[in-house]
Protein backbone atom coordinates (compact mmCIF):
# COMPACT_ATOMS: atom_id res chain seq x y z
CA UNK A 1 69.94 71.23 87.99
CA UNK A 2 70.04 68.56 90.44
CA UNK A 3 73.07 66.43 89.93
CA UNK A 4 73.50 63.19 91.10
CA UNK A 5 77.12 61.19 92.39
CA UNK A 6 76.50 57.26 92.96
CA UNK A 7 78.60 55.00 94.81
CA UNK A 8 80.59 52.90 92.43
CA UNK A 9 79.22 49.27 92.84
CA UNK A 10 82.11 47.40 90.43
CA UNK A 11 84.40 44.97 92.58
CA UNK A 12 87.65 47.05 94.24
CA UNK A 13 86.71 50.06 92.34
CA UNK A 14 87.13 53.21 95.06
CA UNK A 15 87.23 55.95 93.10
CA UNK A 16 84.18 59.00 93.19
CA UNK A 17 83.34 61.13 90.49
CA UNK A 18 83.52 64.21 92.21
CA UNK A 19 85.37 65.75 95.28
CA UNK A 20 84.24 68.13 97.95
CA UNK A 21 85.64 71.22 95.98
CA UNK A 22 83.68 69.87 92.79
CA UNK A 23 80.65 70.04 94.98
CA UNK A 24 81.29 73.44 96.39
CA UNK A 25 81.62 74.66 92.70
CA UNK A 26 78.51 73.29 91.71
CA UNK A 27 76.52 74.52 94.77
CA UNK A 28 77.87 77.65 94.05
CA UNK A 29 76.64 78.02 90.89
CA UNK A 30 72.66 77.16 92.46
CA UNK A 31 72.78 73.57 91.24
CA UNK A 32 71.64 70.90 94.12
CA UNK A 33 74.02 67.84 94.52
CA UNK A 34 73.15 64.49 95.77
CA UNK A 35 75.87 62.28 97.05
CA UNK A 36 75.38 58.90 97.91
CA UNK A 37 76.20 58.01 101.46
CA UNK A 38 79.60 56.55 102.18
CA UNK A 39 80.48 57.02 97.95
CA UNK A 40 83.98 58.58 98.89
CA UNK A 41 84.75 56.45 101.23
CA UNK A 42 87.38 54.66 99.20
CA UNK A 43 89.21 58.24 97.65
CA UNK A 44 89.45 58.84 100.91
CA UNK A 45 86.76 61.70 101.02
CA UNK A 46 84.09 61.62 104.46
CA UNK A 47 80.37 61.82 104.14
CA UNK A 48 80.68 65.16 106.31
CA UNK A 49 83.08 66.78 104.00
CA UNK A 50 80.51 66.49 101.69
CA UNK A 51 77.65 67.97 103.63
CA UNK A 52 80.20 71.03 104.53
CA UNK A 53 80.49 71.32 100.65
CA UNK A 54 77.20 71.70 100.34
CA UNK A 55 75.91 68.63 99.32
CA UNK A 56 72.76 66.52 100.84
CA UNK A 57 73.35 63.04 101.37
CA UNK A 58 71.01 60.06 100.14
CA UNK A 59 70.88 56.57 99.27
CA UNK A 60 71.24 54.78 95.36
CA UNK A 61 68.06 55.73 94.38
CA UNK A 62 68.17 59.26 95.19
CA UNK A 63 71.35 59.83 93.91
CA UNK A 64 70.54 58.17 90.55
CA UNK A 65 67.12 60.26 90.63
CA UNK A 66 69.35 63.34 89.55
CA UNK A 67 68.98 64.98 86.01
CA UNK A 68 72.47 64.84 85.53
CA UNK A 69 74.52 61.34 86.90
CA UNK A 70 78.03 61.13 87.54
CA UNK A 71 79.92 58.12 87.85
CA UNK A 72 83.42 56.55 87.48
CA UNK A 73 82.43 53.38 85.79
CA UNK A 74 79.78 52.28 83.47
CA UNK A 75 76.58 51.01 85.38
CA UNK A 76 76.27 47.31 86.54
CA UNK A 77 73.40 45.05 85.82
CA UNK A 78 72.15 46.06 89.48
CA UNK A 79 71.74 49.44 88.65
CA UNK A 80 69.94 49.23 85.17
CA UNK A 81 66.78 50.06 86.83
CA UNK A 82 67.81 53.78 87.57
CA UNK A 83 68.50 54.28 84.26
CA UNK A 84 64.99 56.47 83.52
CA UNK A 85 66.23 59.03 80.93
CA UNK A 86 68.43 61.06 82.93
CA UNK A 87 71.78 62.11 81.49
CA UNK A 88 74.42 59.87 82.49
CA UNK A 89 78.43 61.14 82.29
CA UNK A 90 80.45 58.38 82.89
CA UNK A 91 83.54 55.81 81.49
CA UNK A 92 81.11 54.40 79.64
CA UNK A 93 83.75 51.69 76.99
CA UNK A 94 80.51 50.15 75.49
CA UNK A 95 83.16 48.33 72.72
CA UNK A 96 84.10 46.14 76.35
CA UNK A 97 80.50 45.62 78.26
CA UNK A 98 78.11 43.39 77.98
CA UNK A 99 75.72 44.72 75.11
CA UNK A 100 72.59 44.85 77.26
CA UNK A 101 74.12 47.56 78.85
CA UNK A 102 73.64 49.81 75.22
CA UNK A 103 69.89 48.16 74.80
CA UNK A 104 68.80 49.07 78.21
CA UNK A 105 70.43 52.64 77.62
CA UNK A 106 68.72 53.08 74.65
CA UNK A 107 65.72 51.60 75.76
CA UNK A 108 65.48 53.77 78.94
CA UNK A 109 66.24 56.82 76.46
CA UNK A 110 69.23 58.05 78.77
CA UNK A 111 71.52 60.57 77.45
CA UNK A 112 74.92 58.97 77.94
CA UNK A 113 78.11 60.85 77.25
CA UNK A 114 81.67 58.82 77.94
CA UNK A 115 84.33 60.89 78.99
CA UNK A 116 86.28 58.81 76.70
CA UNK A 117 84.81 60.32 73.79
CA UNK A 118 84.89 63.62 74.52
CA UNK A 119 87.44 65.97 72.28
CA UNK A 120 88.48 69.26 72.70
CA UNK A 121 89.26 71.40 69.58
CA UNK A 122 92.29 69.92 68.88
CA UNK A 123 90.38 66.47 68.45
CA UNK A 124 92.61 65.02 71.92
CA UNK A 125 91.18 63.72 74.53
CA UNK A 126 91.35 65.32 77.98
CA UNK A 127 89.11 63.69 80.06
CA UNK A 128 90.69 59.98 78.79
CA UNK A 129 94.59 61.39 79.04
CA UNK A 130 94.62 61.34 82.56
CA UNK A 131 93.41 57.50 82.96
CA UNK A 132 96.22 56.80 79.88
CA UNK A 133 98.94 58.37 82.34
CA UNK A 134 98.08 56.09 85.22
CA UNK A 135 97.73 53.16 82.87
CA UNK A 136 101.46 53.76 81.31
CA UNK A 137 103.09 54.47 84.98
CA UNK A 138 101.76 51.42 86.27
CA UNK A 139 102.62 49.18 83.49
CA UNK A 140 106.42 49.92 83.95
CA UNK A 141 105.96 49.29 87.81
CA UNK A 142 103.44 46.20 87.65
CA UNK A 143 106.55 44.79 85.25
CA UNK A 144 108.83 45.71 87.44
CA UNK A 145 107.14 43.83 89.98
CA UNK A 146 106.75 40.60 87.41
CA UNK A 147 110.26 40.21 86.73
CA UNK A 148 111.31 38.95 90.39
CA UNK A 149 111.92 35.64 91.24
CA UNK A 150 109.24 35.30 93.10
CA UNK A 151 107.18 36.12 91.33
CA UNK A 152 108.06 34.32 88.21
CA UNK A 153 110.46 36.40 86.42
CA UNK A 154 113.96 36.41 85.46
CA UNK A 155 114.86 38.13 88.83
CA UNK A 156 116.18 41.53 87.02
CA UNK A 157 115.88 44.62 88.66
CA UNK A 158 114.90 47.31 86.49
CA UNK A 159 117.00 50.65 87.67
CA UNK A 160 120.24 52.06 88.88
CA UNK A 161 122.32 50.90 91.78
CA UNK A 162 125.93 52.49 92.42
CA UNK A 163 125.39 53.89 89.30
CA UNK A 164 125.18 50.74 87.17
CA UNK A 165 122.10 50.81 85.17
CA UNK A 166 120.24 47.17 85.04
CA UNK A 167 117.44 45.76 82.62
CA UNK A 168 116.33 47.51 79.61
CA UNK A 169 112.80 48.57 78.62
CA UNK A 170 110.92 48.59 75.27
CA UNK A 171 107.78 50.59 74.84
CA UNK A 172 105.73 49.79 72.08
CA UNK A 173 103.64 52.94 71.36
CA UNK A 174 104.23 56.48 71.26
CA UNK A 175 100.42 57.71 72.93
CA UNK A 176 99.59 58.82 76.18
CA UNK A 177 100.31 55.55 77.86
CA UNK A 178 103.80 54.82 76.12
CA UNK A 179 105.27 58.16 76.67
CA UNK A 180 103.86 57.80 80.60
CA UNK A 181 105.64 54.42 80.59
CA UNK A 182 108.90 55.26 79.12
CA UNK A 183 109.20 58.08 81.77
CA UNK A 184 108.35 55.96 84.31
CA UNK A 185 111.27 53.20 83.27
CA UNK A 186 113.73 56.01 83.17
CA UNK A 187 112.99 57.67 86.24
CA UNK A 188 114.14 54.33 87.66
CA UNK A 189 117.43 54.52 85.66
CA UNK A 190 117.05 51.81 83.73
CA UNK A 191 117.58 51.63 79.45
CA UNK A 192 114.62 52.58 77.60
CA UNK A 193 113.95 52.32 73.85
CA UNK A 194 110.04 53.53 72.24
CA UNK A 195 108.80 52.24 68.91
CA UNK A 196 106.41 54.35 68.04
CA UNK A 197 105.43 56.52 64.98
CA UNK A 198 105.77 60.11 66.17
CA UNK A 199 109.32 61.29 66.39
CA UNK A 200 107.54 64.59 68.27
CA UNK A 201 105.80 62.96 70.83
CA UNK A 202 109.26 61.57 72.25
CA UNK A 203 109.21 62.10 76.10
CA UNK A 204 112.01 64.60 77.56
């Protein structure tokens, strides 16, 4: 199969859908991947670690002209023209987009499978956990951030210093992103209360 990894193209997004080592896994198993040029650039990952993996570098259209695409983020309106039946795994959140991006899907006959609707047997979510984590540790430390002075807020610090604890955090939810949030206010040492509806999913 020749798989395909685009360049994300939505504003300050740098993450890539795959990594060297995904590549190398891949290559291994006699599929041929096509990695846009400079796509890792902003994880951090060099169009030559890529090559060493295994992978042959190209431009948009080359890496969209894959039978299998992998992204990060749904495709923009500049990039509805690749869309020519090929499957297409991806954050896709079609509830949030503008609905021309589900016509031209359709339209184009593209296979498109979010990862944020994928179950395993239990009927959780793996591939949407992860994101959910990062969501609920930054929330604690983007309010963290909002509650200085200067930046508008009542200028509490949320944490411990000399072993007074200061501020106190409420978590409304119990899911992936609460129970990620509540650990994140605690590490800090600060008070933290969850209202939630699943005594078992309490964080340790």
């Amino acid at each position: 199969m020749r798989i395909g990894v685009p360049k994300e193209t939505k504003d300050r997004e740098g993450r890539i859908s795959m990594v060297p080592a995904g590549v190398a896994e891949l290559v291994a198993a006699g599929h041929e991947v096509i990695v846009e040029v400079s796509a890792g650039a902003g994880s951090g990952f060099t169009d030559s670690e890529y090559v060493r993996a295994g992978a042959r570098l190209g431009n948009a259209e080359d890496a969209w002209g894959g039978d299998l695409v992998v992204k990060v983020k749904e495709p923009r309106e500049s990039e509805y023209g690749f869309l020519r039946g090929q499957i297409l795994f991806t954050y896709l959140h079609l509830a949030g987009v503008p609905p021309e991006l589900t016509d031209t899907l359709l339209d184009s006959s593209t296979t498109a499978i979010a990862y944020e609707t994928v179950e395993n047997a239990t009927g959780a979510l793996p591939l949407l956990a992860p994101m959910s984590g990062v969501a609920g540790h930054m929330a604690t430390l983007m309010g963290t951030y909002y509650l200085a002075k200067t930046r508008g807020g009542r200028g509490t610090l949320l944490g411990r210093v000399l072993d007074q604890s200061y501020g106190r955090v409420l978590v409304i939810g119990d899911g992936v992103v609460g129970r990620h949030a509540a650990r994140a206010a605690a590490a800090l040492g600060t008070r933290v209360a969850i209202a939630g509806r699943h005594p078992a999913r309490l964080p340790d």
